[in-house]
C-alpha atoms as a PDB file:
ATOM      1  CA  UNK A   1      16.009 -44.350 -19.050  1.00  0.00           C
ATOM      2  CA  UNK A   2      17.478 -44.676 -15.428  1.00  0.00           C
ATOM      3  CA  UNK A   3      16.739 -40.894 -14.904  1.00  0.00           C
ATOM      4  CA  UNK A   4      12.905 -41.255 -16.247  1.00  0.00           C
ATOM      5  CA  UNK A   5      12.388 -44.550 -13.973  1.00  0.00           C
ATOM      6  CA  UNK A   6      13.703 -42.103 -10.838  1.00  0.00           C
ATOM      7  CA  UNK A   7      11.231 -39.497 -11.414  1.00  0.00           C
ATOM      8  CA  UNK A   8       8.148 -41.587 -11.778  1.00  0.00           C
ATOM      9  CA  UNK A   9       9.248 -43.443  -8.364  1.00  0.00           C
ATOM     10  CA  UNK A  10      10.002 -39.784  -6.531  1.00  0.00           C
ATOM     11  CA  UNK A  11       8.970 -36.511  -6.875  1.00  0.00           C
ATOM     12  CA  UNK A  12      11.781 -35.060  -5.252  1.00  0.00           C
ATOM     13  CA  UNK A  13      14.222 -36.638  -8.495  1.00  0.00           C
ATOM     14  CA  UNK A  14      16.120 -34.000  -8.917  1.00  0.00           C
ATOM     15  CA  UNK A  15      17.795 -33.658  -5.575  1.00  0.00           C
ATOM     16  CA  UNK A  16      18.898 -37.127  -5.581  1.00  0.00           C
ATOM     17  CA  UNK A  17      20.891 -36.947  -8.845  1.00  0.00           C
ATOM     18  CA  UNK A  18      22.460 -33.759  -7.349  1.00  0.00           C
ATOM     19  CA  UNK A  19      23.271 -35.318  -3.935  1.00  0.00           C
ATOM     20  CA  UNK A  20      26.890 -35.846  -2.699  1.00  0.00           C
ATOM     21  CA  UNK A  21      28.053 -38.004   0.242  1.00  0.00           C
ATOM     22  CA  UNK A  22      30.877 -36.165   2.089  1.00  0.00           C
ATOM     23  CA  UNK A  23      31.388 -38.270   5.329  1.00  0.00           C
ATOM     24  CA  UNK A  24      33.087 -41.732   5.478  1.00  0.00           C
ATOM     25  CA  UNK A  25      31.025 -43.780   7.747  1.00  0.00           C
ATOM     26  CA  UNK A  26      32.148 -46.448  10.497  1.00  0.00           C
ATOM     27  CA  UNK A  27      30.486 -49.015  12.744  1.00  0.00           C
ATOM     28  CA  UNK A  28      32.544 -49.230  16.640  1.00  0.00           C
ATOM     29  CA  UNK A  29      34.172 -53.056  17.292  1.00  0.00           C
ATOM     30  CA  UNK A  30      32.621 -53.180  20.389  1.00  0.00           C
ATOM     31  CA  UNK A  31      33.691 -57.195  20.896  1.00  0.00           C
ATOM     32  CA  UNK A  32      37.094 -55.269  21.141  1.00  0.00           C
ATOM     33  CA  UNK A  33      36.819 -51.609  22.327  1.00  0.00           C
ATOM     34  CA  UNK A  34      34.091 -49.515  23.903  1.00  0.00           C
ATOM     35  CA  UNK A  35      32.200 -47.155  21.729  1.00  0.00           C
ATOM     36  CA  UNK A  36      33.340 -44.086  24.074  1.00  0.00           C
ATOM     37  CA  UNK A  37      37.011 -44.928  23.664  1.00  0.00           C
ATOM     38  CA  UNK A  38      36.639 -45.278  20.119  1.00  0.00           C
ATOM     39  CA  UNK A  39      35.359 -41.779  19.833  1.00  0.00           C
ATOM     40  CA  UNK A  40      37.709 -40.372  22.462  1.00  0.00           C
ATOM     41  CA  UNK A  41      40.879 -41.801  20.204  1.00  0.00           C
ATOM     42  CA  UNK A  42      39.390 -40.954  16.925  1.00  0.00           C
ATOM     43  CA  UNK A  43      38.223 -37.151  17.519  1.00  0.00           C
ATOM     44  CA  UNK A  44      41.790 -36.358  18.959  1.00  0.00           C
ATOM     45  CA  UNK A  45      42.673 -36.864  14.661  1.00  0.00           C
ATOM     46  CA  UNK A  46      39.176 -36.191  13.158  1.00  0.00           C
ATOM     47  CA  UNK A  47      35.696 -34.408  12.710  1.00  0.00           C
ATOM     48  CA  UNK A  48      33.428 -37.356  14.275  1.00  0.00           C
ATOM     49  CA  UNK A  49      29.716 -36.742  14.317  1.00  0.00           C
ATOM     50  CA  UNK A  50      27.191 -39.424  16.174  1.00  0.00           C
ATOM     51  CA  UNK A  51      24.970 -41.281  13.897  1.00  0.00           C
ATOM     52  CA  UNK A  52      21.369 -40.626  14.852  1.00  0.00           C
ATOM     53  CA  UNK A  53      20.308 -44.015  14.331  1.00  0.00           C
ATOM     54  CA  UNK A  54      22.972 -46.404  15.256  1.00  0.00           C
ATOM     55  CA  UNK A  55      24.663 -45.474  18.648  1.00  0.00           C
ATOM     56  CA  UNK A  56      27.631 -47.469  17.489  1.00  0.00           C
ATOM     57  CA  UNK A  57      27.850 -45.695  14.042  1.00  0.00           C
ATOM     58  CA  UNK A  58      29.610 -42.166  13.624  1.00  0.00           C
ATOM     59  CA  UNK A  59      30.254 -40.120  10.748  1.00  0.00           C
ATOM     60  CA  UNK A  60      34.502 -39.215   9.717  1.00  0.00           C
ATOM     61  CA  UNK A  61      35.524 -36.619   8.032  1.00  0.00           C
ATOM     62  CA  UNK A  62      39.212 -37.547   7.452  1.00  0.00           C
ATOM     63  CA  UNK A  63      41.501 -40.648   5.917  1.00  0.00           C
ATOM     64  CA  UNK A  64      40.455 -43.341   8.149  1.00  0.00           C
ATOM     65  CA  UNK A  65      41.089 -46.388   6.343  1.00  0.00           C
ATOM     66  CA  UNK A  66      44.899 -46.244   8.070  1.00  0.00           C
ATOM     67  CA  UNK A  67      44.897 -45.816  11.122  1.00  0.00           C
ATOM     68  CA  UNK A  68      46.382 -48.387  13.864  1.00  0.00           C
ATOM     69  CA  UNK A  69      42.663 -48.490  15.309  1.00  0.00           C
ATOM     70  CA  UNK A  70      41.522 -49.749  11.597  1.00  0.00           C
ATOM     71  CA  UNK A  71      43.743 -52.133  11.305  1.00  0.00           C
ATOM     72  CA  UNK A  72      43.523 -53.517  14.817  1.00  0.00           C
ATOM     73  CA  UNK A  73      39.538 -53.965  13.777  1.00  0.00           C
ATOM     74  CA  UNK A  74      38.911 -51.835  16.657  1.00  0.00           C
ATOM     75  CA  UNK A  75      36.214 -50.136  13.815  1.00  0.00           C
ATOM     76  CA  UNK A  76      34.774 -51.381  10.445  1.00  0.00           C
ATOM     77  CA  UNK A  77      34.086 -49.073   7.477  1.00  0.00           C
ATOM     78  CA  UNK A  78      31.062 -49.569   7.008  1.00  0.00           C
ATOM     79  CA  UNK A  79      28.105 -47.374   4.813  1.00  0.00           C
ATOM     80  CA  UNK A  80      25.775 -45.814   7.199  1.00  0.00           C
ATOM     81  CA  UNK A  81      22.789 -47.111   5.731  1.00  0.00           C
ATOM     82  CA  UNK A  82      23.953 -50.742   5.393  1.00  0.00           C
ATOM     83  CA  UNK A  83      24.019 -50.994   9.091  1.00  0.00           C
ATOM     84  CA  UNK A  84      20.084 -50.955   9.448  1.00  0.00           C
ATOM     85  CA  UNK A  85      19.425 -54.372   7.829  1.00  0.00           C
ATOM     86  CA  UNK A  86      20.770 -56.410  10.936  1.00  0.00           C
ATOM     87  CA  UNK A  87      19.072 -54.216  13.413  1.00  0.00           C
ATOM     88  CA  UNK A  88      15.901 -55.460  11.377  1.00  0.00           C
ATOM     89  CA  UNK A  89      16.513 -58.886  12.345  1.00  0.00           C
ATOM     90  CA  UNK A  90      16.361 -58.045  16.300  1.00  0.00           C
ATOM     91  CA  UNK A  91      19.018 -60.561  17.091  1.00  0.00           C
ATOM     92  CA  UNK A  92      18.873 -62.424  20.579  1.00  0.00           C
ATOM     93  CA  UNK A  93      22.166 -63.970  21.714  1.00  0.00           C
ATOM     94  CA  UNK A  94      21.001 -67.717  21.012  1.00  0.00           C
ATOM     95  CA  UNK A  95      20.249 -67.574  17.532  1.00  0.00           C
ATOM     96  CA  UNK A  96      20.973 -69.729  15.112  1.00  0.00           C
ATOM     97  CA  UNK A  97      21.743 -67.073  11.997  1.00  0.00           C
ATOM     98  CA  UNK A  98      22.305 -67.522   8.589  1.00  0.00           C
ATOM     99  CA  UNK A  99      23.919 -64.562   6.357  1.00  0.00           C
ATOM    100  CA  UNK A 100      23.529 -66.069   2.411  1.00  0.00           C
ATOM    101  CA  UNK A 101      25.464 -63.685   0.929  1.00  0.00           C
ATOM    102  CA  UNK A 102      27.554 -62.539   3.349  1.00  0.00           C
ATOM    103  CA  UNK A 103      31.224 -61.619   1.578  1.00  0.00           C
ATOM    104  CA  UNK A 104      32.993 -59.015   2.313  1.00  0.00           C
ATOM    105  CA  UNK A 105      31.781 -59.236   5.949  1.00  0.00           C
ATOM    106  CA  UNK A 106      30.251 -56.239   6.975  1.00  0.00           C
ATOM    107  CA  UNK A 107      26.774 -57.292   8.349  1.00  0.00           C
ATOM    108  CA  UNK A 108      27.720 -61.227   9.570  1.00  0.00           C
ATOM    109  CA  UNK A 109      30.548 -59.011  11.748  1.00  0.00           C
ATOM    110  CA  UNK A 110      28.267 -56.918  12.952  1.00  0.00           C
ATOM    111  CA  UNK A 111      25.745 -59.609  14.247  1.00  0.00           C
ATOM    112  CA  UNK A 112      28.940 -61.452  15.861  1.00  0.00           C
ATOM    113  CA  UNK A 113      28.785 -58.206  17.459  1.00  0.00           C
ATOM    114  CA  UNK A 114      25.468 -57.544  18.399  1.00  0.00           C
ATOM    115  CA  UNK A 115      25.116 -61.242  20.222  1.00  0.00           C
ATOM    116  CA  UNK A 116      28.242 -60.793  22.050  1.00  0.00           C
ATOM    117  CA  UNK A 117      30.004 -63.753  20.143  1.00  0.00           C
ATOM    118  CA  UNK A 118      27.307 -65.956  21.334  1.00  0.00           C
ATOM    119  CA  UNK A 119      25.167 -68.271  19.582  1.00  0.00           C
ATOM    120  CA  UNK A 120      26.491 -68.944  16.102  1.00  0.00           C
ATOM    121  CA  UNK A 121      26.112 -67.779  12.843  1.00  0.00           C
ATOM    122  CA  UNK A 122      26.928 -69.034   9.014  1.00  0.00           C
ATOM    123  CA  UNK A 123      28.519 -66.784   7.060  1.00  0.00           C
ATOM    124  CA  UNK A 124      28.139 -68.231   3.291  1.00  0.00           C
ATOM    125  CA  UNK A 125      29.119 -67.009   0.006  1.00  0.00           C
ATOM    126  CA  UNK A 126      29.473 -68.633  -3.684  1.00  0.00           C
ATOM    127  CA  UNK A 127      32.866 -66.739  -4.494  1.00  0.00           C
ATOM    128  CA  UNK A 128      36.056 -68.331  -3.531  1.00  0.00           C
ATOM    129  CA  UNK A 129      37.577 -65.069  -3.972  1.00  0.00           C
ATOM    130  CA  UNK A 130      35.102 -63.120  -1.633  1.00  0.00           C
ATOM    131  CA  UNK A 131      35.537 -65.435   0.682  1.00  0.00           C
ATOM    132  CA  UNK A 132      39.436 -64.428   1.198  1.00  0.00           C
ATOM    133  CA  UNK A 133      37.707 -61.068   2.244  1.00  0.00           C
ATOM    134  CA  UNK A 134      35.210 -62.457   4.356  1.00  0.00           C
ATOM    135  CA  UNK A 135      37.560 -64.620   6.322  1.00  0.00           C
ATOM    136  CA  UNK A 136      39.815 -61.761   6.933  1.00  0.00           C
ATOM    137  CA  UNK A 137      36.906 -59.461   8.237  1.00  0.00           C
ATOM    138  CA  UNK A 138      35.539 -61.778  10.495  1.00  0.00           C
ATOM    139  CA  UNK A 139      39.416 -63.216  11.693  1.00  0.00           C
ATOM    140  CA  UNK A 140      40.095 -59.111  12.317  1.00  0.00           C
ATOM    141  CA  UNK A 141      36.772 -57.922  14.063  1.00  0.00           C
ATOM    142  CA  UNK A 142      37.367 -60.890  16.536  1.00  0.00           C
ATOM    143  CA  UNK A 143      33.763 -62.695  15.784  1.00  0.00           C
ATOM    144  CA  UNK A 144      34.352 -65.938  17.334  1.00  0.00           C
ATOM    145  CA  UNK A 145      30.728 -67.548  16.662  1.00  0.00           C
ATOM    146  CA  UNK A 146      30.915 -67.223  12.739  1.00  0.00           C
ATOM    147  CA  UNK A 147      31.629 -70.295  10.807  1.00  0.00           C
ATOM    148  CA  UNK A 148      32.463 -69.423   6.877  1.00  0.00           C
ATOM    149  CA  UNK A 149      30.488 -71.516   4.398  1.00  0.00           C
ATOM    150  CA  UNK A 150      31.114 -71.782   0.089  1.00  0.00           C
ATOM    151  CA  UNK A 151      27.690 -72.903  -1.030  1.00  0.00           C
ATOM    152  CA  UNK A 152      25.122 -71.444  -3.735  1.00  0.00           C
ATOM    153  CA  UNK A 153      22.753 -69.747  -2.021  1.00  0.00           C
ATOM    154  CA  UNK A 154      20.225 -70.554  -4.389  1.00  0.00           C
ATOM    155  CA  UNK A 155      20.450 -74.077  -2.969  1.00  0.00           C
ATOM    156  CA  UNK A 156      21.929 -73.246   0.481  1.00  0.00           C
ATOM    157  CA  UNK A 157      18.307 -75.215   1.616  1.00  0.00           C
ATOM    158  CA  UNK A 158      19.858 -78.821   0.235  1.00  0.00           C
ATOM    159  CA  UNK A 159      21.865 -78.847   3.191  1.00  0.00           C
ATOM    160  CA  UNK A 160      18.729 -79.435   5.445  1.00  0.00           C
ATOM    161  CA  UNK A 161      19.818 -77.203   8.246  1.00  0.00           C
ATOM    162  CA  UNK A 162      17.488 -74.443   9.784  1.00  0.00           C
ATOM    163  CA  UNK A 163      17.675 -71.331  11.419  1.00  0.00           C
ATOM    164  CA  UNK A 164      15.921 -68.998  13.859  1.00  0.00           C
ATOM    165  CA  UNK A 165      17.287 -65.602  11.251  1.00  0.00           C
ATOM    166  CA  UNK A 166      18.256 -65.441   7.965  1.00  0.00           C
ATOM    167  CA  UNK A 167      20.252 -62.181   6.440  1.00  0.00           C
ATOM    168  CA  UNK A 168      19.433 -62.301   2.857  1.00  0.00           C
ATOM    169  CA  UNK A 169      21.236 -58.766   1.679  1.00  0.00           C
ATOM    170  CA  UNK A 170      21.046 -60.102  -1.807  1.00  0.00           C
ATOM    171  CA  UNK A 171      23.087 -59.173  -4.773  1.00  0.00           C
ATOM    172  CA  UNK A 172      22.262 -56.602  -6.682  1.00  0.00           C
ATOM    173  CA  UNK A 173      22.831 -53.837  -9.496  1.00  0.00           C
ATOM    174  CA  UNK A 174      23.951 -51.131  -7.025  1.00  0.00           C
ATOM    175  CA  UNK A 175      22.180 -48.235  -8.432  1.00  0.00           C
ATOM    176  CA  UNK A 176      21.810 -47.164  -4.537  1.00  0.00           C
ATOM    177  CA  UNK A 177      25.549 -46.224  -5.086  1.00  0.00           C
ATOM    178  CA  UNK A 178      24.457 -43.139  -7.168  1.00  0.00           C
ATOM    179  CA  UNK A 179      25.651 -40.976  -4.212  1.00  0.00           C
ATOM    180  CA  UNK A 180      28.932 -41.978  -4.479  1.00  0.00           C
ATOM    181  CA  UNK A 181      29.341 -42.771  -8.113  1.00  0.00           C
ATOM    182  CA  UNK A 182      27.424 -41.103 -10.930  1.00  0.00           C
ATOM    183  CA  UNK A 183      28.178 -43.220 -13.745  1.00  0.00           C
ATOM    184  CA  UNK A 184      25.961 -45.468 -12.706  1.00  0.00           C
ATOM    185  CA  UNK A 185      23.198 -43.251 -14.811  1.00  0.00           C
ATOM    186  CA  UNK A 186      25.775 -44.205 -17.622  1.00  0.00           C
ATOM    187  CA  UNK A 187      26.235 -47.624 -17.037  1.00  0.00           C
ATOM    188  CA  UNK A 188      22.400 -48.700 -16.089  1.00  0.00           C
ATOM    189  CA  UNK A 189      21.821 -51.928 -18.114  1.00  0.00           C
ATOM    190  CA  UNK A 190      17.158 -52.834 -18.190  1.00  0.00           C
ATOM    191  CA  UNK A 191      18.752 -56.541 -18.951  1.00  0.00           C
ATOM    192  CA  UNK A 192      21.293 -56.403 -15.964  1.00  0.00           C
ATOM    193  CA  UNK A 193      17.742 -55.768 -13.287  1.00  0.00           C
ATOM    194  CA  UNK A 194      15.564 -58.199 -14.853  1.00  0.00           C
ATOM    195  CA  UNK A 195      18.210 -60.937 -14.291  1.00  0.00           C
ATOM    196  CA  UNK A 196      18.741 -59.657 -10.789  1.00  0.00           C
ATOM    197  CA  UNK A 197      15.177 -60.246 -10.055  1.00  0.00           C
ATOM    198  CA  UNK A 198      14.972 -63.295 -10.676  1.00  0.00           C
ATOM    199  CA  UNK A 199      18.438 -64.543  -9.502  1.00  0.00           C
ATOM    200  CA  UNK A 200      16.979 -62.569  -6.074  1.00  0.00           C
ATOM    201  CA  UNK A 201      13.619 -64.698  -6.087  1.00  0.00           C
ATOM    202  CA  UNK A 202      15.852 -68.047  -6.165  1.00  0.00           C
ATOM    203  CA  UNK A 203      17.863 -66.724  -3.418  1.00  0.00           C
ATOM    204  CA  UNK A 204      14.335 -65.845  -1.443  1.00  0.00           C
ATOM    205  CA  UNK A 205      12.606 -68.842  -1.866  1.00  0.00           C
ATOM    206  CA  UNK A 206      15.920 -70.908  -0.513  1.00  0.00           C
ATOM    207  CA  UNK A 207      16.052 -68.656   2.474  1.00  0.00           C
ATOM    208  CA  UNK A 208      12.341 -69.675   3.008  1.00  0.00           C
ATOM    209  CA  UNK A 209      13.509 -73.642   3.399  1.00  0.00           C
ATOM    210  CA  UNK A 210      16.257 -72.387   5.619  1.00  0.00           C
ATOM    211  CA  UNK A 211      14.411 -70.830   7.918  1.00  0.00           C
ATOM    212  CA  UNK A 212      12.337 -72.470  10.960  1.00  0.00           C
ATOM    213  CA  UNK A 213       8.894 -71.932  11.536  1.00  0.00           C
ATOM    214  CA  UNK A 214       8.325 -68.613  13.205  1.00  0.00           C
ATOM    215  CA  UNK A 215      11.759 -67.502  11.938  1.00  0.00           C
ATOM    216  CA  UNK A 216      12.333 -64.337  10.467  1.00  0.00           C
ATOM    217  CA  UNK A 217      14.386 -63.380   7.194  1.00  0.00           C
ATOM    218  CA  UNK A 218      15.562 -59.749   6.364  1.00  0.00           C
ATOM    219  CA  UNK A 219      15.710 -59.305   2.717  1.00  0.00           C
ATOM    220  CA  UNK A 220      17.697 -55.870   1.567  1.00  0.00           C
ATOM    221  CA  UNK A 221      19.870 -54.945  -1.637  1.00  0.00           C
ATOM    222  CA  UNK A 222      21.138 -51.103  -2.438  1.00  0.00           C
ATOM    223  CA  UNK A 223      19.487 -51.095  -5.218  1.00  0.00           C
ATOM    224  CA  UNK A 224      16.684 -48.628  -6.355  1.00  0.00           C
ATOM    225  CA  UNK A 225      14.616 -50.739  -9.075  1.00  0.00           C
ATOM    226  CA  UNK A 226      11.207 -51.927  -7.730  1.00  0.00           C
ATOM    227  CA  UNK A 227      12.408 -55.396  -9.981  1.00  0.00           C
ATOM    228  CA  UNK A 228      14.674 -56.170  -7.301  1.00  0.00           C
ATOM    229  CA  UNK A 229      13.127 -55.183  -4.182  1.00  0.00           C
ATOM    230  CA  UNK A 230       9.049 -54.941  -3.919  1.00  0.00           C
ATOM    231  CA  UNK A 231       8.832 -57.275  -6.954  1.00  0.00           C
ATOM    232  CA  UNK A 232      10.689 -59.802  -4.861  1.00  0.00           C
ATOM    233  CA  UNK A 233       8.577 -59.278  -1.682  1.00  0.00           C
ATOM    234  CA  UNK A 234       5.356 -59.824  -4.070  1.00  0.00           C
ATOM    235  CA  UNK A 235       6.917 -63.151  -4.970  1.00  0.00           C
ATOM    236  CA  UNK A 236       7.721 -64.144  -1.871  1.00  0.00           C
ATOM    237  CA  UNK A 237       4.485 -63.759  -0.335  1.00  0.00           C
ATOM    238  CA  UNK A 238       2.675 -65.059  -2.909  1.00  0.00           C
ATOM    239  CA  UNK A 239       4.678 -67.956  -3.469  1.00  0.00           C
ATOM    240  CA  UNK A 240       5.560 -68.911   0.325  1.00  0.00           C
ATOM    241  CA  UNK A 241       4.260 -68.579   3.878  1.00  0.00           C
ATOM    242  CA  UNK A 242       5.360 -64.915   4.452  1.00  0.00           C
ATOM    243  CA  UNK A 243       3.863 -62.547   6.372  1.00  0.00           C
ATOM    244  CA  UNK A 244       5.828 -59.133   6.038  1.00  0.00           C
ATOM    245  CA  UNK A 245       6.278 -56.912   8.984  1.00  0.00           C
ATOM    246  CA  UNK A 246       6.678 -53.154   9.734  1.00  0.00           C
ATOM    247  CA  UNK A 247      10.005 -52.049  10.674  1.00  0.00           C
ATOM    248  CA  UNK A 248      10.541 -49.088  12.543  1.00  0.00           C
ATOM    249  CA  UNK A 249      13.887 -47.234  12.624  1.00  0.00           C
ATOM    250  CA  UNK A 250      14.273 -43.896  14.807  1.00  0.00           C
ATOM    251  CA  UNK A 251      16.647 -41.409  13.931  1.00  0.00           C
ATOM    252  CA  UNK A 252      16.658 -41.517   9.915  1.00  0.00           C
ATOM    253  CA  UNK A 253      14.448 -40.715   7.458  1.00  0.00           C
ATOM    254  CA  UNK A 254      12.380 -43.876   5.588  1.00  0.00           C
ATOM    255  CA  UNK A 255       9.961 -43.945   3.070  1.00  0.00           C
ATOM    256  CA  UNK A 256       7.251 -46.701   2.156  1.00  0.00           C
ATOM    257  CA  UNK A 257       7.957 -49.494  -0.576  1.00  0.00           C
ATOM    258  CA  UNK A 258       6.989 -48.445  -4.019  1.00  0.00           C
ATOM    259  CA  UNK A 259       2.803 -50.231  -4.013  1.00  0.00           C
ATOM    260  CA  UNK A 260       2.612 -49.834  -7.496  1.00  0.00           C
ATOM    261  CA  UNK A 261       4.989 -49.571 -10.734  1.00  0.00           C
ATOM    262  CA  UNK A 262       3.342 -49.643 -14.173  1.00  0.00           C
ATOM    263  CA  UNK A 263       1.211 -52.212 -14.220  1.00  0.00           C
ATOM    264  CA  UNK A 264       1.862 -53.973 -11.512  1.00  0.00           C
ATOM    265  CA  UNK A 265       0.284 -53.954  -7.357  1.00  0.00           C
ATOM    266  CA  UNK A 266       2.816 -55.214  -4.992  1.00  0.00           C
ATOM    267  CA  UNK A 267       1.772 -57.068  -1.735  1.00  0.00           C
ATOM    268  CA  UNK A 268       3.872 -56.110   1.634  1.00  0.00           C
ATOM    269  CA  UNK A 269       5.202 -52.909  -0.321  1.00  0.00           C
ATOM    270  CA  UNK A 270       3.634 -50.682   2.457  1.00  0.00           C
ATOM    271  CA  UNK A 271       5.726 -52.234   5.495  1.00  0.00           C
ATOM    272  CA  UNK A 272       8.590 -52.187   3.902  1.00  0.00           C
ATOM    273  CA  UNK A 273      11.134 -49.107   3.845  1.00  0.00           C
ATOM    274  CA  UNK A 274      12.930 -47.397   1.312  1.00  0.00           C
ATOM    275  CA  UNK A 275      16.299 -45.159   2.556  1.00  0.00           C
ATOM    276  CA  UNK A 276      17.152 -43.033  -0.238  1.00  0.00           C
ATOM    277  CA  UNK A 277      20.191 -41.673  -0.658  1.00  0.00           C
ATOM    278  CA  UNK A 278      19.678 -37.910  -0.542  1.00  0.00           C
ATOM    279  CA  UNK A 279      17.100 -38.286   2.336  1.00  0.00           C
ATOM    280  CA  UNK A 280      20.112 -39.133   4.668  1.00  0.00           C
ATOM    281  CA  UNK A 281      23.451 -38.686   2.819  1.00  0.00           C
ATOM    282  CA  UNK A 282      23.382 -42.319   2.624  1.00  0.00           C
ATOM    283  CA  UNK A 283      23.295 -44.995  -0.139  1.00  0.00           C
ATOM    284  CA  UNK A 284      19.944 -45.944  -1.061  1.00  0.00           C
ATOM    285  CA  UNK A 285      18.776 -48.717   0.329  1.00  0.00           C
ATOM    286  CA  UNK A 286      15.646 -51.129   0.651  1.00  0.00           C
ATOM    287  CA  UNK A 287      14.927 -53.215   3.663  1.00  0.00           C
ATOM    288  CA  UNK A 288      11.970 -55.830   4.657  1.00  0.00           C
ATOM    289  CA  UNK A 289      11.130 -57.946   7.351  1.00  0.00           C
ATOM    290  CA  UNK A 290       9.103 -61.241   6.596  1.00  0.00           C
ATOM    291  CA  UNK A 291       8.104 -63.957   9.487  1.00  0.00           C
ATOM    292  CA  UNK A 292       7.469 -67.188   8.256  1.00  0.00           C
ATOM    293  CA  UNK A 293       4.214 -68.586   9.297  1.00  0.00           C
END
């Protein structure tokens, strides 16, 4: 059923289930080491190869996960396409961010490190046991403006505070993954996205009474189901004073939102973007911007 659901959404099907992701991605530390020493020290051991559309991304051929660099945090492994959803906020040092789901770290580090440790950000997450992760990332990379919350993000909003951005990389069932693991054709579960969706619409409309007016909230899973990504835009717009916005990324290949899927028309599909995963080499990913108004 997965494989039938793919080739209705693409026409290019087949060359996604035969992709393969060779390269190990990482994102540069730069709160603690330039982006040219990184890629002096790392190419001495390595094949490194400049991402096109992050300059602080490169591609690794090669065990990286222990080197001294690693674990000073001087890098973060990171996947390549993961890195886009925080450049879709366009962060300003005085920000007032929150990431909902933020465990194991990735993307709340990386905004620590894209506003220079300034202004602050909340980096929540419901598991106790993700959070162990979390606080270790962000302890590591040196992110000094991050304070770590345990809350439901569903009702994150009950705590009455507001923010200028809001990071809502919402759980998911992975099937962007496909690159790197093929049984997820084996292990694809209808019941599994349908509860996603609307465990991702809670998490939405919270973000929408978290966020000031004017604000802005990214909204992105790796997920390839049109139930967890336009189906929540739809909902969101509909439901809440969205306005979804075009994002523009240079260097990697996007496509559209899916407008329709069986019977359904979704609003704000056409802004936003779709990465999939053998377009780039990448996991798949989905990505929108929406400015409350």
């Amino acid at each position: 059923m997965f494989e039938e659901r793919i080739k209705k959404m693409i026409d290019d099907a087949d060359k996604l289930f035969r992709a393969e992701q060779k390269l190990k991605s990482i994102r540069v530390n730069t709160l603690k080491i330039s982006r040219e020493e990184i890629y002096e020290r790392l190419r001495e051991r390595f094949e490194v190869r400049e991402m096109k559309w992050y300059e602080n991304g490169f591609f690794v051929d090669g065990e990286i996960s222990k080197t001294v660099e690693h674990y000073l945090g001087y890098y973060y492994i990171q996947e390549a396409s993961s890195m886009l959803p925080p450049l879709a906020l366009e962060l300003d040092k005085n920000d007032a961010v929150l990431d909902l789901c933020s465990a194991p770290g990735s993307k709340a580090t990386q905004m620590a490190m894209i506003m220079e440790n300034h202004g602050v950000i909340i980096a929540n997450d419901i598991s106790m046991a993700r959070l162990k992760a979390l606080t270790h990332n962000i302890q590591k990379s040196g992110a000094l403006n991050c304070i770590i919350t345990n809350y439901d993000a569903r009702n994150f909003y009950r705590t009455g505070l507001k923010f200028d951005k809001i990071l809502l990389d919402a759980p998911c069932t992975t099937s962007g993954k496909i690159i790197k693991n093929k049984k997820i054709v084996e292990n694809w579960n209808y019941r599994r996205v349908r509860y996603m969706s609307f465990l991702q619409k809670k998490l939405i409309k919270s973000a929408y009474y978290c966020l000031n007016k004017n604000g802005i909230v990214v909204y992105s899973t790796c997920s390839l189901e049109p139930e967890e990504n336009e189906e929540v835009i739809d909902y969101a717009v509909k439901n809440f004073d969205f306005e979804v916005e075009k994002i523009n990324f240079k260097g990697i290949k996007t496509r559209t939102g899916i407008k329709k899927w069986g019977d359904n028309e979704y609003e704000g599909a056409e802004k936003a973007i779709r990465i999939w995963p053998h377009d780039n080499l990448t996991e798949g990913f989905f990505i929108c911007r929406l400015r409350k108004y």
